[in-house]
C-alpha atoms as a PDB file:
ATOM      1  CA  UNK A   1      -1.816  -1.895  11.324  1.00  0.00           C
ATOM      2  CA  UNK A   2      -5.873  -1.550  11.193  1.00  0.00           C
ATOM      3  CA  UNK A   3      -4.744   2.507  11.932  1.00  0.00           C
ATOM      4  CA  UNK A   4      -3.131   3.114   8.552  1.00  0.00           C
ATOM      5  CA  UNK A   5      -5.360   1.006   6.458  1.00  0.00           C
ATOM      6  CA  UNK A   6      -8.624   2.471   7.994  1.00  0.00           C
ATOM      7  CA  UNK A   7      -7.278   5.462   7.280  1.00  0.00           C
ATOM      8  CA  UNK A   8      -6.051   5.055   3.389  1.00  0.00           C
ATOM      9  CA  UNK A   9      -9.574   3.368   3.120  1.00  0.00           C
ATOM     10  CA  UNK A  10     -11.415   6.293   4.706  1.00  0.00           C
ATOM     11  CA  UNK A  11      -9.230   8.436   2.225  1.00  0.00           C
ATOM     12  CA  UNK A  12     -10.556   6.179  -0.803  1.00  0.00           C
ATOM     13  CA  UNK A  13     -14.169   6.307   0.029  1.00  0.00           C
ATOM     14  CA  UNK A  14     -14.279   9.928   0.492  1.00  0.00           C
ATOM     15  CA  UNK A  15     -12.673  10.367  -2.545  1.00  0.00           C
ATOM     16  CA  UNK A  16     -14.891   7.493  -4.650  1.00  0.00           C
ATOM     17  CA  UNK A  17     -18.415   7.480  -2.842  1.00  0.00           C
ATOM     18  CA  UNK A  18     -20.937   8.855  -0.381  1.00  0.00           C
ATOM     19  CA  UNK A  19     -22.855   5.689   0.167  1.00  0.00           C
ATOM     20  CA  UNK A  20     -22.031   4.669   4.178  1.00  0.00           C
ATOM     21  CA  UNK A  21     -22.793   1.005   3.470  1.00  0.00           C
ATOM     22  CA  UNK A  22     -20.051   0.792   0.665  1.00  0.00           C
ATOM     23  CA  UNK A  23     -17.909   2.462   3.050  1.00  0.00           C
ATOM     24  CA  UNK A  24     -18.709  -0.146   5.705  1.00  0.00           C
ATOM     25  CA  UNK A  25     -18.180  -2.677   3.683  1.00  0.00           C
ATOM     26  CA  UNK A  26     -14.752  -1.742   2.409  1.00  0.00           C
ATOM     27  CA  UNK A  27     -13.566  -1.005   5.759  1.00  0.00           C
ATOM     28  CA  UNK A  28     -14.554  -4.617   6.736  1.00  0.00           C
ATOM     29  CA  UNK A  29     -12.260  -6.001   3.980  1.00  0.00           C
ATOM     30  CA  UNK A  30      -9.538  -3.950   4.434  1.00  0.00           C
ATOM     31  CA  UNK A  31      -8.896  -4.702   8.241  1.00  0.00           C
ATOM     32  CA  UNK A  32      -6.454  -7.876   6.786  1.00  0.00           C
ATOM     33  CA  UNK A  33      -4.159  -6.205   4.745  1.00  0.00           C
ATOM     34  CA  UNK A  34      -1.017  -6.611   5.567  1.00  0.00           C
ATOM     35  CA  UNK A  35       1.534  -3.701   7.125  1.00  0.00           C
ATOM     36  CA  UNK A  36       4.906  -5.074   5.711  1.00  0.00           C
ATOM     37  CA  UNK A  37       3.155  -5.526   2.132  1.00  0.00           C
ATOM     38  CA  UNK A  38       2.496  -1.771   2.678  1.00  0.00           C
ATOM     39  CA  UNK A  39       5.956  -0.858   3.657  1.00  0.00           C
ATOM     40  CA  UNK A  40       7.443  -2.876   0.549  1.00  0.00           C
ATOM     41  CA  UNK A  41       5.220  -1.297  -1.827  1.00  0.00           C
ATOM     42  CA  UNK A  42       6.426   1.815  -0.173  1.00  0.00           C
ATOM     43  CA  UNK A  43      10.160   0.887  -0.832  1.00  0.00           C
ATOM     44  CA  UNK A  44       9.267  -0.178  -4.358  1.00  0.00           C
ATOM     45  CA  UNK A  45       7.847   3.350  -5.312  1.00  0.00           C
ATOM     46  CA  UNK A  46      10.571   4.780  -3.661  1.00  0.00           C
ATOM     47  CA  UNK A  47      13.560   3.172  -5.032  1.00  0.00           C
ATOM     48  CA  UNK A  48      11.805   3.048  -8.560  1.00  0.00           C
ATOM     49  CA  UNK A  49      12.176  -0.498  -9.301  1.00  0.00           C
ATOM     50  CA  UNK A  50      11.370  -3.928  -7.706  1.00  0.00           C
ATOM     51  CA  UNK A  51      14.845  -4.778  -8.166  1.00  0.00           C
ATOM     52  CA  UNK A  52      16.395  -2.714  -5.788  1.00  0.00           C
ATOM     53  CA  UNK A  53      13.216  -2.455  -3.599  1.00  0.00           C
ATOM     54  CA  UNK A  54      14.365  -6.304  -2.906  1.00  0.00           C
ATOM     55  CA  UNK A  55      17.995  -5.272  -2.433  1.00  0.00           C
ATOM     56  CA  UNK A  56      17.432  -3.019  -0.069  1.00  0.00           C
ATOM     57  CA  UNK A  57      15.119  -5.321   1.994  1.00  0.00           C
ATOM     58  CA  UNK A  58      17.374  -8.227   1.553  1.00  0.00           C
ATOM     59  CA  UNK A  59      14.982 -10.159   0.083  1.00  0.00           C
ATOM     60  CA  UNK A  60      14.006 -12.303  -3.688  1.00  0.00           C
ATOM     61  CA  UNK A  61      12.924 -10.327  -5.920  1.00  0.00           C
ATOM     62  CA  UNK A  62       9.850 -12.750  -6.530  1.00  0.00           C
ATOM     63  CA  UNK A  63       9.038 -12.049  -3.156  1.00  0.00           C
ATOM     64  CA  UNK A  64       8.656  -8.396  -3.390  1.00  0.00           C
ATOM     65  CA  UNK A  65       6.190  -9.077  -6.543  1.00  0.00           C
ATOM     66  CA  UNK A  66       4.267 -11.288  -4.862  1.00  0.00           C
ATOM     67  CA  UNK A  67       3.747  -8.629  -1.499  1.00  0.00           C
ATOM     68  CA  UNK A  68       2.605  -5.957  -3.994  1.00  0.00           C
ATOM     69  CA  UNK A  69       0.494  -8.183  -6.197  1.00  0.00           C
ATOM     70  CA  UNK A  70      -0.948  -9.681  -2.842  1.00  0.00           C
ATOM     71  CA  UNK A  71      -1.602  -5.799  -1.430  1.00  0.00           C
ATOM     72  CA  UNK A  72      -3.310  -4.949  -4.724  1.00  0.00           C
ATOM     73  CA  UNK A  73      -5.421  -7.956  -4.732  1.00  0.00           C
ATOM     74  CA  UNK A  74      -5.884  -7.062  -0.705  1.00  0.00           C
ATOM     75  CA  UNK A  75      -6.925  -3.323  -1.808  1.00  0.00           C
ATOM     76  CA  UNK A  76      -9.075  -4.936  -4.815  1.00  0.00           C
ATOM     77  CA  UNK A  77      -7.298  -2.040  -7.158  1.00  0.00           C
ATOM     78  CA  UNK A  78      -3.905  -2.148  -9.734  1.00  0.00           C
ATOM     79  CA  UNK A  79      -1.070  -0.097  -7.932  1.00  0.00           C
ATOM     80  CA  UNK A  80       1.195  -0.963 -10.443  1.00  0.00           C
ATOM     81  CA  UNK A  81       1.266  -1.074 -14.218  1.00  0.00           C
ATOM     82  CA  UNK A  82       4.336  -3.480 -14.330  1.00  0.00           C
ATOM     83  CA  UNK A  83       6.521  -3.697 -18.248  1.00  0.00           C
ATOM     84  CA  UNK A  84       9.392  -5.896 -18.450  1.00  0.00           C
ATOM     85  CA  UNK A  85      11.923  -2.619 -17.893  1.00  0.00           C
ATOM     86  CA  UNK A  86      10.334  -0.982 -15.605  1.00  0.00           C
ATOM     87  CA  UNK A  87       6.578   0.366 -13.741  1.00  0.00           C
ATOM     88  CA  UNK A  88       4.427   3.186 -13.248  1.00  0.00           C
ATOM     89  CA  UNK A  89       1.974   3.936 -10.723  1.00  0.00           C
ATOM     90  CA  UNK A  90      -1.638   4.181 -11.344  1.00  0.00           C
ATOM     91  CA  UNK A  91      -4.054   6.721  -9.921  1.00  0.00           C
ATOM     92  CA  UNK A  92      -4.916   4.553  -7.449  1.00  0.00           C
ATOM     93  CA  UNK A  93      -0.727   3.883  -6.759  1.00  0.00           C
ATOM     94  CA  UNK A  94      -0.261   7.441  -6.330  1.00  0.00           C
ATOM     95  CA  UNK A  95      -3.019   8.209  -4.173  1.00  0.00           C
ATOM     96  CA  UNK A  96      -1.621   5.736  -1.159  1.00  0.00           C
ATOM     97  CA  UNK A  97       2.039   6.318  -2.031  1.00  0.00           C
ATOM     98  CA  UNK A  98       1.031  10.091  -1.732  1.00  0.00           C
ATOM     99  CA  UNK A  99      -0.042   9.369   1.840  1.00  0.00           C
ATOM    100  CA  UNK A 100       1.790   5.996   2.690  1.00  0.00           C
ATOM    101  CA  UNK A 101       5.067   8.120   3.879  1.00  0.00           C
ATOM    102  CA  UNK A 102       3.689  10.139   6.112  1.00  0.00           C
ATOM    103  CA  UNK A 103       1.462   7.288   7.669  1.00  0.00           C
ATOM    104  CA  UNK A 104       3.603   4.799   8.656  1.00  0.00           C
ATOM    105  CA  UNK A 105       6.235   7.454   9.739  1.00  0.00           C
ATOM    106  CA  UNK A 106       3.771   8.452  12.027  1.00  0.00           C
ATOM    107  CA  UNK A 107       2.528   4.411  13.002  1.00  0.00           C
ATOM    108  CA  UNK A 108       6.772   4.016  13.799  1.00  0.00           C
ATOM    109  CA  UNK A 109       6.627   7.004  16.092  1.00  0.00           C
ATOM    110  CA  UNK A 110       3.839   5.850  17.562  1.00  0.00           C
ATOM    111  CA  UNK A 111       5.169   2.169  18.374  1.00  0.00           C
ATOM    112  CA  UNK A 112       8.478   4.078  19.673  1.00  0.00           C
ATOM    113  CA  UNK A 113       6.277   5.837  21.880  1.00  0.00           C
ATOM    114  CA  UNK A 114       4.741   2.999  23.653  1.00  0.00           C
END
């Protein structure tokens, strides 16, 4: 869990700042989030809608929200601008779903592995 997220956060600070102490900082608060909240946002963006995100994962609907609004509130950015009818990802969205794939394809290897 701490692999992928210290990773995405390494990813974010590189990208947003060179100050080490910031970087410290943000890796301390990030060491909580949660790897299934990751993996459902990952469905979400990949199915397109929360709707069948929740389908698929044979879960409430409300619960699938409330993962994603908990992982942005984790990650202290919006993933998601959310309408009625549908969603679209914000820079910040894109930038982990861009990477989120290939991640925690490798983390399931990985826990095959051992």
């Amino acid at each position: 869990t701490n692999f992928t997220v210290l990773i995405f956060a390494t990813m974010m600070v590189t990208e947003s700042t060179d100050d080490l102490e910031v970087a410290a900082e943000l890796e301390e608060d990030l060491n909580d989030i949660d790897l299934n909240r990751l993996r459902i946002f990952r469905e979400v963006v990949a199915l397109g809608s929360f709707s069948r995100a929740a389908e698929k994962l044979h879960q409430p609907k409300s619960r699938v929200s409330r993962n994603v609004s908990a992982l942005e509130s984790e990650l202290g950015v919006q993933l998601i601008q959310r309408t009625t009818r549908q969603f679209r990802l914000t820079e910040e969205g894109l930038t982990l779903s861009s990477s989120l794939n290939s991640l925690l394809t490798d983390l399931d290897n990985a826990l095959v592995e051992v």
